[in-house]
N, C-alpha and C. Protein backbone atom coordinates (compact mmCIF):
# COMPACT_ATOMS: atom_id res chain seq x y z
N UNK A 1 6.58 -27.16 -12.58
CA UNK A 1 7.32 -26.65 -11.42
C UNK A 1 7.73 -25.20 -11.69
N UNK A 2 7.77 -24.53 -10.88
CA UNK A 2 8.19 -23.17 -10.50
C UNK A 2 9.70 -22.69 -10.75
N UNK A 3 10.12 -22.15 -12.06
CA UNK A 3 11.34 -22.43 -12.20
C UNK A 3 11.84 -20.91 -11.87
N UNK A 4 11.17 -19.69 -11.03
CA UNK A 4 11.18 -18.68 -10.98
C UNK A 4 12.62 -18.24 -9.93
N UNK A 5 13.51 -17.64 -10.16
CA UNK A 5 14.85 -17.91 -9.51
C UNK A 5 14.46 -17.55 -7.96
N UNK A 6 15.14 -17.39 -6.66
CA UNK A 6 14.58 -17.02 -5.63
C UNK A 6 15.81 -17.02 -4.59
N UNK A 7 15.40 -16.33 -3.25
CA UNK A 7 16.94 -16.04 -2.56
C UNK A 7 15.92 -16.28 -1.31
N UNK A 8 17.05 -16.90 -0.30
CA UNK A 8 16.66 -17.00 0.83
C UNK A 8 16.79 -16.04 1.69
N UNK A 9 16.17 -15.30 2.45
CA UNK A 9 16.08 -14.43 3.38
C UNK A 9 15.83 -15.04 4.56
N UNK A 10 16.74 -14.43 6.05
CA UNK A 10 16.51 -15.05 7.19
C UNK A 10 16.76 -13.96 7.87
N UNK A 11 15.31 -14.10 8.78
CA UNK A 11 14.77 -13.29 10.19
C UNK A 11 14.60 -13.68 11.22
N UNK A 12 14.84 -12.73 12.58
CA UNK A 12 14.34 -13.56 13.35
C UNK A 12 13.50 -12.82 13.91
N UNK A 13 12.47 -13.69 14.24
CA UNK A 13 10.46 -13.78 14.20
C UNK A 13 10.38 -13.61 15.84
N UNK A 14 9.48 -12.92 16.47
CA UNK A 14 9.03 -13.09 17.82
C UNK A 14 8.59 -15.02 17.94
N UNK A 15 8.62 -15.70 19.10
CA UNK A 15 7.95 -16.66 19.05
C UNK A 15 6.85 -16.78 19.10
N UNK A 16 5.75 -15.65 19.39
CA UNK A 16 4.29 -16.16 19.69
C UNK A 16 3.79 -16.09 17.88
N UNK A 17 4.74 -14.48 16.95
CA UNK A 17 4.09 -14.98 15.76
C UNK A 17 4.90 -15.85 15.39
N UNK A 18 6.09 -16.21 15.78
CA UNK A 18 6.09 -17.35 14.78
C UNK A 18 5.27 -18.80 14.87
N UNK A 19 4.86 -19.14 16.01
CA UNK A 19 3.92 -19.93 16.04
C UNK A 19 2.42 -19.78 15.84
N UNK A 20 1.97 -18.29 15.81
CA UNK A 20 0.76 -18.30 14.77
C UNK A 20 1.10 -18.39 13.41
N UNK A 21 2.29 -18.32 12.50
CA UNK A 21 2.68 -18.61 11.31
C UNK A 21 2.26 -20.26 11.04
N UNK A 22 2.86 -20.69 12.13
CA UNK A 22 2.77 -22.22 12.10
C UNK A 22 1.36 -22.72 12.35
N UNK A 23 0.46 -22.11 13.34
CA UNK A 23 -0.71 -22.81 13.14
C UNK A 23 -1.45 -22.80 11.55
N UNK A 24 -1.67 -20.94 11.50
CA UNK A 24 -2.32 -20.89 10.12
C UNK A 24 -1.99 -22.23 9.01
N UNK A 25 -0.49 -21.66 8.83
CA UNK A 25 0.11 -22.60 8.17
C UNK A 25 -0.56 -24.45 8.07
N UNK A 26 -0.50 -24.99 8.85
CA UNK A 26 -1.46 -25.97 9.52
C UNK A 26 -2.41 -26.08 9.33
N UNK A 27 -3.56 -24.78 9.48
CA UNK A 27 -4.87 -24.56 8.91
C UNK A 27 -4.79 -24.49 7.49
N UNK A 28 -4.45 -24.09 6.69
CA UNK A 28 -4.54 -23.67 5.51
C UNK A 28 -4.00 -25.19 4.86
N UNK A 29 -2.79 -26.19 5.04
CA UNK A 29 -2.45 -27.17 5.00
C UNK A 29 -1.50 -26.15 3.61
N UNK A 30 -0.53 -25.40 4.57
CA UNK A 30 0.54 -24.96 3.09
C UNK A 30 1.82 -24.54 4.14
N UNK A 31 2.64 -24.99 3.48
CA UNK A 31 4.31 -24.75 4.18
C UNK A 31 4.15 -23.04 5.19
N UNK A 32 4.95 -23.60 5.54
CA UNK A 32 5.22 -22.32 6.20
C UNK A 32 5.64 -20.73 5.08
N UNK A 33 6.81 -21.34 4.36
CA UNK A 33 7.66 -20.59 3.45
C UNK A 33 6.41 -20.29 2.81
N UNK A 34 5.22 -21.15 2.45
CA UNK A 34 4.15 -19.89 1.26
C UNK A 34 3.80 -19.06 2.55
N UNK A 35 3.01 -19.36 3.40
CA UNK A 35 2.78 -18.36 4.50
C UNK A 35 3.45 -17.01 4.31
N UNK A 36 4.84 -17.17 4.92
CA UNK A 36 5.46 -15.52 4.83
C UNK A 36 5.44 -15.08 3.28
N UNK A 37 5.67 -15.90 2.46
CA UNK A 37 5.37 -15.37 0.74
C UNK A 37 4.04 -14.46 0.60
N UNK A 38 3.57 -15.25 1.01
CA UNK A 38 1.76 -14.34 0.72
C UNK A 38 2.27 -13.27 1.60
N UNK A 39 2.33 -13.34 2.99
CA UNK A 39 2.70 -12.16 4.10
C UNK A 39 3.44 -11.23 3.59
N UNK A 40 4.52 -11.39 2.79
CA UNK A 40 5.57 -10.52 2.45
C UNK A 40 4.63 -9.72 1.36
N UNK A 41 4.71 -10.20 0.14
CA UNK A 41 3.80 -10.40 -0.47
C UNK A 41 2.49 -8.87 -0.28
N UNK A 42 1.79 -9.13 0.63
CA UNK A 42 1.13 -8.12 0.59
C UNK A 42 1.46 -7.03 1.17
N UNK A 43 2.29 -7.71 2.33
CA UNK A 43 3.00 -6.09 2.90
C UNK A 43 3.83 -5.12 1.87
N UNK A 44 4.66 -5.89 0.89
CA UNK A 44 5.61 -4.90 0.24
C UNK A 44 4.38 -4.31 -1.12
N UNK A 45 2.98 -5.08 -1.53
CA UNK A 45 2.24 -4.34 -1.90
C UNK A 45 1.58 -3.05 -1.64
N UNK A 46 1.50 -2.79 0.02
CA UNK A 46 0.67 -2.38 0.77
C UNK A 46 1.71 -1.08 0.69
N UNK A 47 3.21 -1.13 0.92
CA UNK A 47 4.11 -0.30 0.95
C UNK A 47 3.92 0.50 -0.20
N UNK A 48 4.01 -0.02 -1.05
CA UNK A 48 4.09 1.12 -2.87
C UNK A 48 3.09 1.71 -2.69
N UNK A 49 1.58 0.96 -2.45
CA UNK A 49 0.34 1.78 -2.66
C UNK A 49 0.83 3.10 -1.71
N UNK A 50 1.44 2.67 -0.94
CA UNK A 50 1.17 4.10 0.31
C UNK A 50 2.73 4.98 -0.34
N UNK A 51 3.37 4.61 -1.18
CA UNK A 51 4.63 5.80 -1.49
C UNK A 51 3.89 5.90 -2.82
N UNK A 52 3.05 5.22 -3.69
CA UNK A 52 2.41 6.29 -4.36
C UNK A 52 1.91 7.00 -3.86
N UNK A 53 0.60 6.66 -3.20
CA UNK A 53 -0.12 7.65 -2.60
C UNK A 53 0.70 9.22 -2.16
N UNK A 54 1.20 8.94 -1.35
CA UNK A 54 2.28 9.75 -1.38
C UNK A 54 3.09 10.92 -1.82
N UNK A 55 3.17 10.31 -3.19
CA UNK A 55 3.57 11.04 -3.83
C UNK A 55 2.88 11.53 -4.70
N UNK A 56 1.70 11.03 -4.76
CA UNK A 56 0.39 11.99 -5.04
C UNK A 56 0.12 13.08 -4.57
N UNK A 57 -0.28 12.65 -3.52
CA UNK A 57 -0.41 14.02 -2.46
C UNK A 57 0.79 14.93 -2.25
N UNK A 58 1.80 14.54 -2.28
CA UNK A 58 2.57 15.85 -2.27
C UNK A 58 2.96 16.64 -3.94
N UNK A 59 2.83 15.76 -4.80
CA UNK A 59 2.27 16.45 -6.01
C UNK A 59 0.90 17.43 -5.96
N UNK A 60 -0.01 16.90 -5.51
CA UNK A 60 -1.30 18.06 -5.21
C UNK A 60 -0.80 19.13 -4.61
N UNK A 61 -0.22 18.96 -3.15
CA UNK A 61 0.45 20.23 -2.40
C UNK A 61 1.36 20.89 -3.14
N UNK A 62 2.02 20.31 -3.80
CA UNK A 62 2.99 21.35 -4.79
C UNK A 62 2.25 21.99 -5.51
N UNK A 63 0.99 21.41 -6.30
CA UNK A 63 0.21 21.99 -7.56
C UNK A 63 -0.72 23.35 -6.55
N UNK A 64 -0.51 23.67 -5.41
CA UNK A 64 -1.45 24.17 -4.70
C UNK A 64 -2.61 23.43 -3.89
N UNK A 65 -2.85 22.37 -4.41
CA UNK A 65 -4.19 21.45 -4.12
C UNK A 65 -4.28 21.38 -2.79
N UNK A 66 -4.76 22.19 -2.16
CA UNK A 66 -4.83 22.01 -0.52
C UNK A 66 -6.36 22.33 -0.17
N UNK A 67 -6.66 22.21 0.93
CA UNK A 67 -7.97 22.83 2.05
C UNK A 67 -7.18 23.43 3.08
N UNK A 68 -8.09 24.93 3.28
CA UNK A 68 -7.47 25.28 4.37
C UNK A 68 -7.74 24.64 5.25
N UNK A 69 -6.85 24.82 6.66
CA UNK A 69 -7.11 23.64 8.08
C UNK A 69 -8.47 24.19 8.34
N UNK A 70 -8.56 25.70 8.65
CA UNK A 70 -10.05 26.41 9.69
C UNK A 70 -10.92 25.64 8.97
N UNK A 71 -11.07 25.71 7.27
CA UNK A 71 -12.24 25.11 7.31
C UNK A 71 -12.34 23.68 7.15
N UNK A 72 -11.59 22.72 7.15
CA UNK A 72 -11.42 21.25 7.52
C UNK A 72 -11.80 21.27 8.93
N UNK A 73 -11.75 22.27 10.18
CA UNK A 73 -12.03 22.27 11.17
C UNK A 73 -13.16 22.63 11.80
N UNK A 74 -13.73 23.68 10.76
CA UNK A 74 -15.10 24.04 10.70
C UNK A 74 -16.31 22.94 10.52
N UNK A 75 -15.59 22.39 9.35
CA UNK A 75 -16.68 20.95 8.56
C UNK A 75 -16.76 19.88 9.72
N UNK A 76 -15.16 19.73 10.10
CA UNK A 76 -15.14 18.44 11.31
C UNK A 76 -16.00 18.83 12.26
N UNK A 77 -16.06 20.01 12.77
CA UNK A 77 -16.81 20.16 14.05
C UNK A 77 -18.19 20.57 13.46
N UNK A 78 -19.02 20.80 12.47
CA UNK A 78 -20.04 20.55 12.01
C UNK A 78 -20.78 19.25 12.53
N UNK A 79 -19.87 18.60 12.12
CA UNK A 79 -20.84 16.84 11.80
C UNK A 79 -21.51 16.34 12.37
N UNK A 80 -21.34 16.66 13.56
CA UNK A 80 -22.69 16.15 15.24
C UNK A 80 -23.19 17.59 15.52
N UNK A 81 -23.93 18.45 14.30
CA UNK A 81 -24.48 19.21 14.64
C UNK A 81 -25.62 18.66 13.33
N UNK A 82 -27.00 19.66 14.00
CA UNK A 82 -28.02 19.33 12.92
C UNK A 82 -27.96 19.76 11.45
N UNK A 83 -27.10 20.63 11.36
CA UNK A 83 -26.88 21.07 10.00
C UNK A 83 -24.98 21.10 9.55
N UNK A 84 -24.70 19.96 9.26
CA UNK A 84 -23.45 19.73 8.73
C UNK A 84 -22.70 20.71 7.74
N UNK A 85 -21.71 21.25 7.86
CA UNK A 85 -21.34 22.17 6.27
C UNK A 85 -20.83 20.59 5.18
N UNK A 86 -21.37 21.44 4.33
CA UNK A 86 -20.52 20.68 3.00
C UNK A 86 -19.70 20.40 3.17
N UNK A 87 -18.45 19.29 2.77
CA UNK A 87 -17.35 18.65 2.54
C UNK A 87 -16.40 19.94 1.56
N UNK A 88 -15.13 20.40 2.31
CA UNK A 88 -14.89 22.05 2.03
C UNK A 88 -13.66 20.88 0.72
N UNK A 89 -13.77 22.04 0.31
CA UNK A 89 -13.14 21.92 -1.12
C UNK A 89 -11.45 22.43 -1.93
């Protein structure tokens, strides 16, 4: 058994997802409570990746690491032409 400590959290859910919670749930043949676990779960994964990311990129912009826009705009409007520019640098 799962002796991992844990706190209850309570929301309140639109009804149409909360009853696609409940079908899946149904489909899958697993409680509801794993449902939003996995759900939570990947969302608060999904969150870090993107505040690293983040803070990557504004580490690059600090280090200088940029493209100018004209030519990000140059390349974009290249691309549905017969001769594309290089991917600007």
């Amino acid at each position: 058994m799962n002796t991992m400590n844990t706190k209850v959290l309570t929301a309140h859910i639109p009804l149409p997802l909360a009853e696609q919670v409940d079908l899946i749930a149904a489909r899958l043949e697993r409680s509801r409570g794993w449902i939003i676990k996995q759900a939570l779960s990947a969302w608060v994964g999904q969150e870090e990746e993107r505040r690293r990311m983040t803070l990557e990129a504004m580490a690059d912009v600090d280090a200088g690491h940029v493209v100018d826009h004209q030519d990000v705009k140059a390349w974009a409007n290249s691309l549905d032409t017969e001769t594309p520019l290089p991917v600007p640098h």
